[in-house]
C-alpha atoms as a PDB file:
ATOM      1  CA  UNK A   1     -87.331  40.965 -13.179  1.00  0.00           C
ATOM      2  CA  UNK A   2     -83.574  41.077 -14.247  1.00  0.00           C
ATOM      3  CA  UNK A   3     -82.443  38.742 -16.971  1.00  0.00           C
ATOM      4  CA  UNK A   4     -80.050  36.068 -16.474  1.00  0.00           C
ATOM      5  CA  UNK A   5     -77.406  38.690 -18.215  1.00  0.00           C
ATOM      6  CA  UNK A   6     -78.078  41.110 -15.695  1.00  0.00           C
ATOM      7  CA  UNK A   7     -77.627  38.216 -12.563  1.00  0.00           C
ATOM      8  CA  UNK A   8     -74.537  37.130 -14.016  1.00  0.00           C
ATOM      9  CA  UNK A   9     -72.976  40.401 -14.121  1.00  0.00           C
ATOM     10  CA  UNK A  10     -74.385  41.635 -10.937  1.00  0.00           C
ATOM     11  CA  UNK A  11     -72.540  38.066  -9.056  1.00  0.00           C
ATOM     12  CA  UNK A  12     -69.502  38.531  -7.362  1.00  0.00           C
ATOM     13  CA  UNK A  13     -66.264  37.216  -9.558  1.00  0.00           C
ATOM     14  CA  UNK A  14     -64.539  33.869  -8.029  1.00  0.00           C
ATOM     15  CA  UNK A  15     -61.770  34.674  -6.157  1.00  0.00           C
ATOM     16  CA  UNK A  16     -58.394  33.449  -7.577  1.00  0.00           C
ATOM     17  CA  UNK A  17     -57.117  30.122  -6.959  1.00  0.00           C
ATOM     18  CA  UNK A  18     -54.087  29.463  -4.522  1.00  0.00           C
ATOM     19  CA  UNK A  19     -52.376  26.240  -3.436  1.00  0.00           C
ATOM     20  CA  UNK A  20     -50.837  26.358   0.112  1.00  0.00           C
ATOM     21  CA  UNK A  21     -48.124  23.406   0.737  1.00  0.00           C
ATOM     22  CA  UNK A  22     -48.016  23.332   4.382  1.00  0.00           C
ATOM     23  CA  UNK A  23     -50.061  24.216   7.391  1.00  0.00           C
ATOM     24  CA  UNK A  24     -48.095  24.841   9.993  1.00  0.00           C
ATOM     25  CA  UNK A  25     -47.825  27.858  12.343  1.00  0.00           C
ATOM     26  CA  UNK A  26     -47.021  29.822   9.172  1.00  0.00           C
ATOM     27  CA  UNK A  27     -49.133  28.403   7.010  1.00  0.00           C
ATOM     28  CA  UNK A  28     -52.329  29.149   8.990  1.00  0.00           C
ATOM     29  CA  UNK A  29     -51.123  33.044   9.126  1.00  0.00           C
ATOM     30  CA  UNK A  30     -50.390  33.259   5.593  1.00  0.00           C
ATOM     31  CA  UNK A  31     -53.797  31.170   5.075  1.00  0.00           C
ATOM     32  CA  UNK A  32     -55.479  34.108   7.554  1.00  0.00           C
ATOM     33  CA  UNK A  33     -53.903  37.011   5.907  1.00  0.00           C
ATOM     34  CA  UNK A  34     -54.954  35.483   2.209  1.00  0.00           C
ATOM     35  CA  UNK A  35     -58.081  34.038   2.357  1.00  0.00           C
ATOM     36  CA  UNK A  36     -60.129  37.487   1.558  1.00  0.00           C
ATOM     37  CA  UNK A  37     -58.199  37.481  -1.487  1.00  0.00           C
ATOM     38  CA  UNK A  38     -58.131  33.942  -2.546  1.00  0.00           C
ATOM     39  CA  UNK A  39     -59.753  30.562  -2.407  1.00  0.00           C
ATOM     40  CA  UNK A  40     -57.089  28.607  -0.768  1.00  0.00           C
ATOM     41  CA  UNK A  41     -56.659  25.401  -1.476  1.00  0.00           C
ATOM     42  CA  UNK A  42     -54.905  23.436   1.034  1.00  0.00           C
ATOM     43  CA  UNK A  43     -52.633  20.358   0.833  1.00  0.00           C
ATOM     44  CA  UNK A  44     -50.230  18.862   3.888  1.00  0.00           C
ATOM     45  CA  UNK A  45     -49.045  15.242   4.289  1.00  0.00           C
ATOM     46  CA  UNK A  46     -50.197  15.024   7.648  1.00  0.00           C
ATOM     47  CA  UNK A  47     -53.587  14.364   8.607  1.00  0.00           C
ATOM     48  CA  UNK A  48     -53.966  16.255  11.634  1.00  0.00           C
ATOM     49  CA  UNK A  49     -53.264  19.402   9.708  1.00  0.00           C
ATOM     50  CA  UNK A  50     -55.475  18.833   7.089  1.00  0.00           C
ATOM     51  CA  UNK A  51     -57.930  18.429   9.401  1.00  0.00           C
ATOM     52  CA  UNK A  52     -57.221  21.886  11.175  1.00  0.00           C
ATOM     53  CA  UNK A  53     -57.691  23.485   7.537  1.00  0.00           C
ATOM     54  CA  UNK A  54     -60.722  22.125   6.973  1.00  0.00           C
ATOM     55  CA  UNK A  55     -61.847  22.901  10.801  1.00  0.00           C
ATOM     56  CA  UNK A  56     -60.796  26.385   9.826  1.00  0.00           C
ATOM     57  CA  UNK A  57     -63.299  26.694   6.689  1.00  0.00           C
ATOM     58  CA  UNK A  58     -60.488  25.766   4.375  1.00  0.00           C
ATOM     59  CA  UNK A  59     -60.250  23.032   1.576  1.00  0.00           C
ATOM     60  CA  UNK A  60     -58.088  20.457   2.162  1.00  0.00           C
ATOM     61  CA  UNK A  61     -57.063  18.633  -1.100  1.00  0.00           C
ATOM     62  CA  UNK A  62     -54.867  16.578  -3.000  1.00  0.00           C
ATOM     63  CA  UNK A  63     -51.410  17.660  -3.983  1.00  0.00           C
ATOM     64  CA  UNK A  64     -51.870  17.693  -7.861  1.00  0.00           C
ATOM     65  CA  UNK A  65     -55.113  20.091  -6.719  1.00  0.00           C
ATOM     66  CA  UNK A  66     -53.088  22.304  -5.053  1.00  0.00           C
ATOM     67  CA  UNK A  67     -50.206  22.290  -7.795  1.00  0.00           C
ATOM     68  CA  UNK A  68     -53.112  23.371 -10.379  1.00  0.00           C
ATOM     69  CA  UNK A  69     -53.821  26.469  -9.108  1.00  0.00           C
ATOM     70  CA  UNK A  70     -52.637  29.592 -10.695  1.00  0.00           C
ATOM     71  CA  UNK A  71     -50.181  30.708  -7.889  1.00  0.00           C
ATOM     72  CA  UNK A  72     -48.780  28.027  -5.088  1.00  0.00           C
ATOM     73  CA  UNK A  73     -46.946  28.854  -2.303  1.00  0.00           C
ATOM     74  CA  UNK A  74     -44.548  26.917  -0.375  1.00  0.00           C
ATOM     75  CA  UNK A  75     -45.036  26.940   3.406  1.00  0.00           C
ATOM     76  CA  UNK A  76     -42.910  24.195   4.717  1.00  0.00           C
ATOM     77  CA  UNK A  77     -39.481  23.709   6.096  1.00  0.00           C
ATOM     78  CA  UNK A  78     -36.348  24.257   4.255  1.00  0.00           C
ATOM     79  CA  UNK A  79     -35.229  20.471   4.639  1.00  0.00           C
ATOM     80  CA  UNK A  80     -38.641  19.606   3.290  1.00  0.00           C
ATOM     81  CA  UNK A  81     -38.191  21.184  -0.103  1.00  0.00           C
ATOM     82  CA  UNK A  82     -36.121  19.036  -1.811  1.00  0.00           C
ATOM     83  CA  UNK A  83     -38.945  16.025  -2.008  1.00  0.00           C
ATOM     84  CA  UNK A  84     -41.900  18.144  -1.834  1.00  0.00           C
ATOM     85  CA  UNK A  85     -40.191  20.412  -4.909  1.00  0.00           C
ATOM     86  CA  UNK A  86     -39.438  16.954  -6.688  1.00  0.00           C
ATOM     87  CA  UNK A  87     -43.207  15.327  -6.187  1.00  0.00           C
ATOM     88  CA  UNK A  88     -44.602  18.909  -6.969  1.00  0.00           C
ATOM     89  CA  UNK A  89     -42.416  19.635 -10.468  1.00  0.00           C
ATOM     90  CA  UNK A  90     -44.832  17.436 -12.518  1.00  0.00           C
ATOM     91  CA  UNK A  91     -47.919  18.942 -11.434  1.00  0.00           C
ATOM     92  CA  UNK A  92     -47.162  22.478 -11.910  1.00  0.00           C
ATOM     93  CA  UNK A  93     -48.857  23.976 -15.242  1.00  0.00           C
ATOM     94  CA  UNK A  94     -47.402  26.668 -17.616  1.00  0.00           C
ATOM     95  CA  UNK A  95     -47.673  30.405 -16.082  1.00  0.00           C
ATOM     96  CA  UNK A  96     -48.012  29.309 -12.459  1.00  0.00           C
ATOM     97  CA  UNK A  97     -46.223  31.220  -9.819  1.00  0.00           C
ATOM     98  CA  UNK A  98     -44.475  29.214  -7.535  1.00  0.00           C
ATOM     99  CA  UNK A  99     -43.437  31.613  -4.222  1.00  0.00           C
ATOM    100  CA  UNK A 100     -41.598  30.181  -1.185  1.00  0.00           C
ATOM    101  CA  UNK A 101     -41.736  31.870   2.488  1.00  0.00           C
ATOM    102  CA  UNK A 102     -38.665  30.528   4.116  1.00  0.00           C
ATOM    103  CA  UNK A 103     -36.323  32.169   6.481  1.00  0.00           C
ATOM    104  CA  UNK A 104     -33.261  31.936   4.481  1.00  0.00           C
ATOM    105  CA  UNK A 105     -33.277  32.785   0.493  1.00  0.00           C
ATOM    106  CA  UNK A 106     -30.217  31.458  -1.178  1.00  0.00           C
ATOM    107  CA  UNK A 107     -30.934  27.225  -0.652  1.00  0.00           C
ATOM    108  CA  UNK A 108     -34.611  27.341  -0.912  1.00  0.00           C
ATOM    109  CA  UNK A 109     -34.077  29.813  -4.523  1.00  0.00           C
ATOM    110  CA  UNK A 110     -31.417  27.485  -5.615  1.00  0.00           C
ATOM    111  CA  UNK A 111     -33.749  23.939  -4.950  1.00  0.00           C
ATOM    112  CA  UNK A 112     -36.638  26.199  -6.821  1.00  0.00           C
ATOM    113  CA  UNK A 113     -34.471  26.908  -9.916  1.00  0.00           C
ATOM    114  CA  UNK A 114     -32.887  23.454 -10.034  1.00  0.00           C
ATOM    115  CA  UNK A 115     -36.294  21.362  -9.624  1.00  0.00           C
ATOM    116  CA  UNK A 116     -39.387  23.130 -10.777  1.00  0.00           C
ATOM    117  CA  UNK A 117     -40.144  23.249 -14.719  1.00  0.00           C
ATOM    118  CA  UNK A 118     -39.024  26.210 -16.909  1.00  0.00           C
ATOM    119  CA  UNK A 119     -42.711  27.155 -17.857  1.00  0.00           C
ATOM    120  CA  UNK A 120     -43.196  28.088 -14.499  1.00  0.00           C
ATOM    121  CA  UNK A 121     -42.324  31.240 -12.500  1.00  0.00           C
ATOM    122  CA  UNK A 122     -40.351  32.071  -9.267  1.00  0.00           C
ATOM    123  CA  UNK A 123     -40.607  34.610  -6.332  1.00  0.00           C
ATOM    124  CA  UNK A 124     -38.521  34.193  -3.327  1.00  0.00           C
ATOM    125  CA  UNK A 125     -40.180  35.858  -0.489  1.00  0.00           C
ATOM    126  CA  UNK A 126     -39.392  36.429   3.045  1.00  0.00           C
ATOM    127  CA  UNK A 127     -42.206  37.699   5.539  1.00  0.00           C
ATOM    128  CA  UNK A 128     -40.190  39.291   8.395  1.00  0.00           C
ATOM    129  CA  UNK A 129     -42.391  38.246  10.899  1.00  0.00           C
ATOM    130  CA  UNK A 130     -44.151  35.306  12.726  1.00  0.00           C
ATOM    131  CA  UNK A 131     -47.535  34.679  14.119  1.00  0.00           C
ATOM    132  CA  UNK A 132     -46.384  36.507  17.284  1.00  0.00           C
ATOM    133  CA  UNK A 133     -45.554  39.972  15.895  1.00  0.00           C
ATOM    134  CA  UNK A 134     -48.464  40.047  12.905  1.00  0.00           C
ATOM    135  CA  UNK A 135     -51.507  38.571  15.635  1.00  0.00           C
ATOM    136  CA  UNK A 136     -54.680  37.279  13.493  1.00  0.00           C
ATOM    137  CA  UNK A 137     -53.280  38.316   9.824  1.00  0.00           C
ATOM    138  CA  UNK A 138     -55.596  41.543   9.461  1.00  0.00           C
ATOM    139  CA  UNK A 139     -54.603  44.450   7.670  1.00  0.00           C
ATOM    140  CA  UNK A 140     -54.115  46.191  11.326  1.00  0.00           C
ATOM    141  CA  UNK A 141     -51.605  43.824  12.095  1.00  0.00           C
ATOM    142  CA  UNK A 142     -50.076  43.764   9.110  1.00  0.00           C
ATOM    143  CA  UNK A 143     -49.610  47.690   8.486  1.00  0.00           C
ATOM    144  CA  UNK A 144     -46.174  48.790   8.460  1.00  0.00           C
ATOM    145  CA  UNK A 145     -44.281  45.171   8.641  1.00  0.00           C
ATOM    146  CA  UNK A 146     -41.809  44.017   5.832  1.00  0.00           C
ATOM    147  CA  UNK A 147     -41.769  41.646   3.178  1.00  0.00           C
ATOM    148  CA  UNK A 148     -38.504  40.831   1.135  1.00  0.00           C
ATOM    149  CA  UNK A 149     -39.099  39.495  -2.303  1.00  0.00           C
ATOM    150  CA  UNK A 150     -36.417  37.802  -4.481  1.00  0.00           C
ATOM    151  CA  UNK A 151     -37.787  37.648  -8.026  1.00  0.00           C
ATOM    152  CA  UNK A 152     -36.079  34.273  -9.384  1.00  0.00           C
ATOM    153  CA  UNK A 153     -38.460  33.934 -13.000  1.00  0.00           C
ATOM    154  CA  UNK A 154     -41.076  35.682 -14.968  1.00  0.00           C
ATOM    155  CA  UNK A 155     -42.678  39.028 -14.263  1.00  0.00           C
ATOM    156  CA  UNK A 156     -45.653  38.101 -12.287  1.00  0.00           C
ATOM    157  CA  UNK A 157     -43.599  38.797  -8.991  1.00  0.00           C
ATOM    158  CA  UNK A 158     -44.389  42.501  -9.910  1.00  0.00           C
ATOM    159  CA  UNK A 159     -48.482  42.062  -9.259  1.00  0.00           C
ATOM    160  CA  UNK A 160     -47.213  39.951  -6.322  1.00  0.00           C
ATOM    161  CA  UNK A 161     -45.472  43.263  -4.861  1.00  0.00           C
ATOM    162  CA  UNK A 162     -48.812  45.221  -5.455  1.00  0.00           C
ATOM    163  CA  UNK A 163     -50.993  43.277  -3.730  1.00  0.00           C
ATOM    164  CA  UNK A 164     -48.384  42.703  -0.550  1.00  0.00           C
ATOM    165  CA  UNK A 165     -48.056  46.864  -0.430  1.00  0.00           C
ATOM    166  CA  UNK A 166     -52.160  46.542  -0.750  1.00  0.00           C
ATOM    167  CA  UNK A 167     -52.163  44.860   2.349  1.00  0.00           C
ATOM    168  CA  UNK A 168     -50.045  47.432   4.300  1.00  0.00           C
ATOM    169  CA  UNK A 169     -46.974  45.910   3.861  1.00  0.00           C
ATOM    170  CA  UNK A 170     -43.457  46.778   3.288  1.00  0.00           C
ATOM    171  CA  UNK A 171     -41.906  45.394  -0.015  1.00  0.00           C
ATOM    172  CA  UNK A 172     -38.081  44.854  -0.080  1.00  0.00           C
ATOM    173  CA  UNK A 173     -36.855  44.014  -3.600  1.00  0.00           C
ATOM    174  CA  UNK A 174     -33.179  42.192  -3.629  1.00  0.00           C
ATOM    175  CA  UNK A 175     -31.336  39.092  -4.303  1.00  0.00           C
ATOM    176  CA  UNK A 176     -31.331  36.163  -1.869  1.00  0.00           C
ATOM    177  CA  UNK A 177     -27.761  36.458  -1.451  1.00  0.00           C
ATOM    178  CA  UNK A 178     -28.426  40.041  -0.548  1.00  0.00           C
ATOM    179  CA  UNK A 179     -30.970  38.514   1.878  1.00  0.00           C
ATOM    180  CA  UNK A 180     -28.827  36.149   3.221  1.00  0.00           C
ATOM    181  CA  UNK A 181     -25.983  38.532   4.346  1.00  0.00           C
ATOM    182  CA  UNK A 182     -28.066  41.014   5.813  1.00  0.00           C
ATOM    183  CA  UNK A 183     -31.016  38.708   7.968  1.00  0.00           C
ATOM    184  CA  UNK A 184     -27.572  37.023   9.412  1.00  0.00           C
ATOM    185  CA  UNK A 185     -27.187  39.583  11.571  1.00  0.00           C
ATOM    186  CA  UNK A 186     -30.809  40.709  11.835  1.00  0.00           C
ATOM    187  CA  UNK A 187     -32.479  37.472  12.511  1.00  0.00           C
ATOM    188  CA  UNK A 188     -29.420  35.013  12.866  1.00  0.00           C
ATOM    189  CA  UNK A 189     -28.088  37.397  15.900  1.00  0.00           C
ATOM    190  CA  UNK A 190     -31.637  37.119  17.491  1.00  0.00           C
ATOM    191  CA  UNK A 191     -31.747  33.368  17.757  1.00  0.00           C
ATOM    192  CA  UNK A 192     -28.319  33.076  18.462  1.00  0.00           C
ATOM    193  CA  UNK A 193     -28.844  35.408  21.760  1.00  0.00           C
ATOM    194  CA  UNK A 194     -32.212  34.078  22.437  1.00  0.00           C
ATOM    195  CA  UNK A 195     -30.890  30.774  22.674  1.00  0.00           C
ATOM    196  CA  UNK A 196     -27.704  31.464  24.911  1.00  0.00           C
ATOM    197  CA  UNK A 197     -30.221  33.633  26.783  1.00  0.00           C
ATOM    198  CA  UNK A 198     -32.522  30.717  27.077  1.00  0.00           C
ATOM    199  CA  UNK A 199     -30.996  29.095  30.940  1.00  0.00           C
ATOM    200  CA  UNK A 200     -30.556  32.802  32.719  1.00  0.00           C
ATOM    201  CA  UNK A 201     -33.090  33.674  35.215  1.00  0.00           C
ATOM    202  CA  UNK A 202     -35.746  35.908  33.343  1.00  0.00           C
ATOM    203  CA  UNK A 203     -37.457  37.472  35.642  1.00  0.00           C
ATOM    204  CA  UNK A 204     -35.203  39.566  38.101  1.00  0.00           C
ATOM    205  CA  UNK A 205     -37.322  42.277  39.842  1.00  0.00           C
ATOM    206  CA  UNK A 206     -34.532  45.536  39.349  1.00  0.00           C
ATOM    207  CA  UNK A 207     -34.746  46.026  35.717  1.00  0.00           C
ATOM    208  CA  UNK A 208     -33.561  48.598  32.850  1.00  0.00           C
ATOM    209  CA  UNK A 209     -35.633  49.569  30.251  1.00  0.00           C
ATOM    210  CA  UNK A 210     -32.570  48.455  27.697  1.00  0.00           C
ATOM    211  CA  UNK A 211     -32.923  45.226  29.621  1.00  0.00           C
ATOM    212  CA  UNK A 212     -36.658  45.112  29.168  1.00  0.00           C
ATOM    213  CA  UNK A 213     -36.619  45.765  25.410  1.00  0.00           C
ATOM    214  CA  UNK A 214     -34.285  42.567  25.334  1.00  0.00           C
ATOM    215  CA  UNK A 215     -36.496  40.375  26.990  1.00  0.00           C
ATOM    216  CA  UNK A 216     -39.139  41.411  24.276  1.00  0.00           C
ATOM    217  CA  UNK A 217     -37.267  40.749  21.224  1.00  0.00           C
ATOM    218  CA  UNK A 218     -35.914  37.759  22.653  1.00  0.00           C
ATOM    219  CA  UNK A 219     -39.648  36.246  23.337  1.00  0.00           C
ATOM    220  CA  UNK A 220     -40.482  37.148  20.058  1.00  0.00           C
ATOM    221  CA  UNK A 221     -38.316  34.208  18.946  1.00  0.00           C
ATOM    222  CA  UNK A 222     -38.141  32.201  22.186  1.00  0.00           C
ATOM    223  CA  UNK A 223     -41.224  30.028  21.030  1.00  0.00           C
ATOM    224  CA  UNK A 224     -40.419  29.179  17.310  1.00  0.00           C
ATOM    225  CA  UNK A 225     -40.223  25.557  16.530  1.00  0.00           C
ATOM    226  CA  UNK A 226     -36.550  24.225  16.308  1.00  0.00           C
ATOM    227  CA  UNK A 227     -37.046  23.539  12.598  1.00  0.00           C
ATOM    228  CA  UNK A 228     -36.778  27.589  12.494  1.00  0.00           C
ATOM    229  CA  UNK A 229     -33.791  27.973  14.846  1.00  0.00           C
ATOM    230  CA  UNK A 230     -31.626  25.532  12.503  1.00  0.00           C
ATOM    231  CA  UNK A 231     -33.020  27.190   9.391  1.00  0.00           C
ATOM    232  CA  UNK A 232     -31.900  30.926  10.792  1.00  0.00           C
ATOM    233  CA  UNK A 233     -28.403  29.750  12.578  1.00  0.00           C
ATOM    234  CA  UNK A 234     -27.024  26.849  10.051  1.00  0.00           C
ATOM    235  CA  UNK A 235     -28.986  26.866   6.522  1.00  0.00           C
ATOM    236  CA  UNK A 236     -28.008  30.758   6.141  1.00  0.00           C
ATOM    237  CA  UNK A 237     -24.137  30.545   5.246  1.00  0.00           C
ATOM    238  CA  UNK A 238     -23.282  33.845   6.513  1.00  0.00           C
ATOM    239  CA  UNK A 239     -24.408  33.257   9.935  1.00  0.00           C
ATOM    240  CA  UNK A 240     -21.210  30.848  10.984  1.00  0.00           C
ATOM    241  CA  UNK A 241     -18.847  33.391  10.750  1.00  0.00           C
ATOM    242  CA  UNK A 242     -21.419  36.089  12.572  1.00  0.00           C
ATOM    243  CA  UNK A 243     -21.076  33.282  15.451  1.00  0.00           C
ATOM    244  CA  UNK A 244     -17.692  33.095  16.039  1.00  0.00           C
ATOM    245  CA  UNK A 245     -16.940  37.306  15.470  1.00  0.00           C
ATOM    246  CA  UNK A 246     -19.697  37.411  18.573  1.00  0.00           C
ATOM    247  CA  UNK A 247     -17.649  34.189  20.955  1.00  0.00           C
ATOM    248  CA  UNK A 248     -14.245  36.258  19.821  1.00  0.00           C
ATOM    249  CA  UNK A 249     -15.986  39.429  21.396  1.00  0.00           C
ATOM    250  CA  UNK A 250     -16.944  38.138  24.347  1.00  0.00           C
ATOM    251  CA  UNK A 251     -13.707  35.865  24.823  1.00  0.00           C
ATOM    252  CA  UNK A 252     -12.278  38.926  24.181  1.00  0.00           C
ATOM    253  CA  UNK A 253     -13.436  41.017  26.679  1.00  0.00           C
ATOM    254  CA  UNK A 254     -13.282  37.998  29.484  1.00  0.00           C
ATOM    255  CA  UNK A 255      -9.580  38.111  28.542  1.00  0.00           C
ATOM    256  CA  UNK A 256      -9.513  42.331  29.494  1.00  0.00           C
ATOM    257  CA  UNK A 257      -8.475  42.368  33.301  1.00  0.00           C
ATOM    258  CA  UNK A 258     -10.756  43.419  35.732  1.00  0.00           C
ATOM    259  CA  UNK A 259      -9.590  46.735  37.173  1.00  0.00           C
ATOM    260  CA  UNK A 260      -9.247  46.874  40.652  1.00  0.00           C
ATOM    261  CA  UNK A 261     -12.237  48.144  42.953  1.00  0.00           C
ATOM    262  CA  UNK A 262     -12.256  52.003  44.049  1.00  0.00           C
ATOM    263  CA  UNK A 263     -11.267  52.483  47.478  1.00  0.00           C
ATOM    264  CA  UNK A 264     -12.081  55.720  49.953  1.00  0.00           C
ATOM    265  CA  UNK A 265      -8.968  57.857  51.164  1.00  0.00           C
END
């Protein structure tokens, strides 16, 4: 019979602690993609969503529960961070990494650095995509799609980065201003021309392939709450002046005269 030495070694090691704030659409994929890798503990001012953690085999708790764990990640709107960052600074313990996944990089970095403790570090992340393009969170979704990380504090980011390429993923390394400037034409231009797009008739039956591809990129982000169509088009600074260098284009080219139509001879 084995000793109790021999049990104890042959018992699987606890998973890791991590607190999710927020479980939203985002939330429950990042809580999906995770939970093989941590015990997630869950915390979210409203009821109904701690109720679909717990339905989902997840632990709903308190917020100074969730701010004890050894890494805590921010899943919640951008206008959201300012009080939850505030409420959440005196809970957080020396060592813990504190990681955002917002759409934008520069306000969400600058709230982190200006409201959570010294003793604590920072990571800036940005999954590039949404629960329609990475499905159920497996590793077969996940293969091959990007990640941008922002280290802000500390050097924990670094085993951060490991585990995200460990999971198939693509790990960017920049600064959120870097960020910034580049998703404003990447994702900024998308719900920009998904939203002027919205009131055409979508379903013509004469189509182009270029036309079809569109469509597909455009449905991608047709569905996302507005929270994340005012985060993409007015938190990210650069995206303003992306707006009006697209209206100038197309005043631009209502402006050219039409030429006249080709006639027989």
């Amino acid at each position: 019979m084995p000793d109790q030495m021999t049990i104890a070694t042959l018992a699987p090691a606890p998973l890791p602690r991590l607190g999710l704030l927020g479980y939203g659409a985002f939330g429950r994929l990042a809580a999906r993609a995770l939970r093989a890798r941590f015990d997630i503990r869950v915390h979210d001012p409203d009821p109904a969503a701690g109720a679909a953690a717990a339905q989902a085999g997840l632990r709903a708790v308190s917020l100074a529960e969730a701010a004890a764990c050894p890494v805590v990640v921010l899943a919640m709107p951008v206008p959201a961070f300012g009080p939850a960052l505030r409420a959440l600074a005196p809970l957080l313990r020396p060592g813990t990494l504190v990681l955002d996944v917002a759409s934008v990089k520069e306000e969400p970095a600058r709230l982190m650095q200006a409201l959570l403790p010294g003793h604590v570090e920072l990571l800036a992340t940005h999954p590039m995509f949404g629960p329609r393009s990475a499905g159920d969170g497996g590793s077969a979704a996940l293969a091959g799609l990007k990640v941008v990380l922002c280290p802000l504090r500390g050097r924990r980011w670094r085993g951060a980065a490991a585990l995200l390429r460990g999971m198939g993923l693509r790990v960017i390394v920049t600064t959120p201003q870097e960020h910034d400037r580049q998703a404003a034409l990447s994702q900024g231009l998308t719900h920009l021309l998904a939203r002027a797009l919205a009131g055409l008739d979508r379903t013509p039956a004469i189509t182009t392939r270029s036309f079809e591809l569109l469509m597909q990129a455009i449905d991608m982000v047709r569905d996302d709450p507005p929270e994340i169509y005012e985060t993409v088009t007015r938190t990210n600074r650069h995206v303003a002046g992306l707006r009006s260098t697209l209206i100038a284009a197309l005043q631009h080219d209502t402006a050219i005269p039409a030429q006249p139509p080709v006639t027989g001879t």
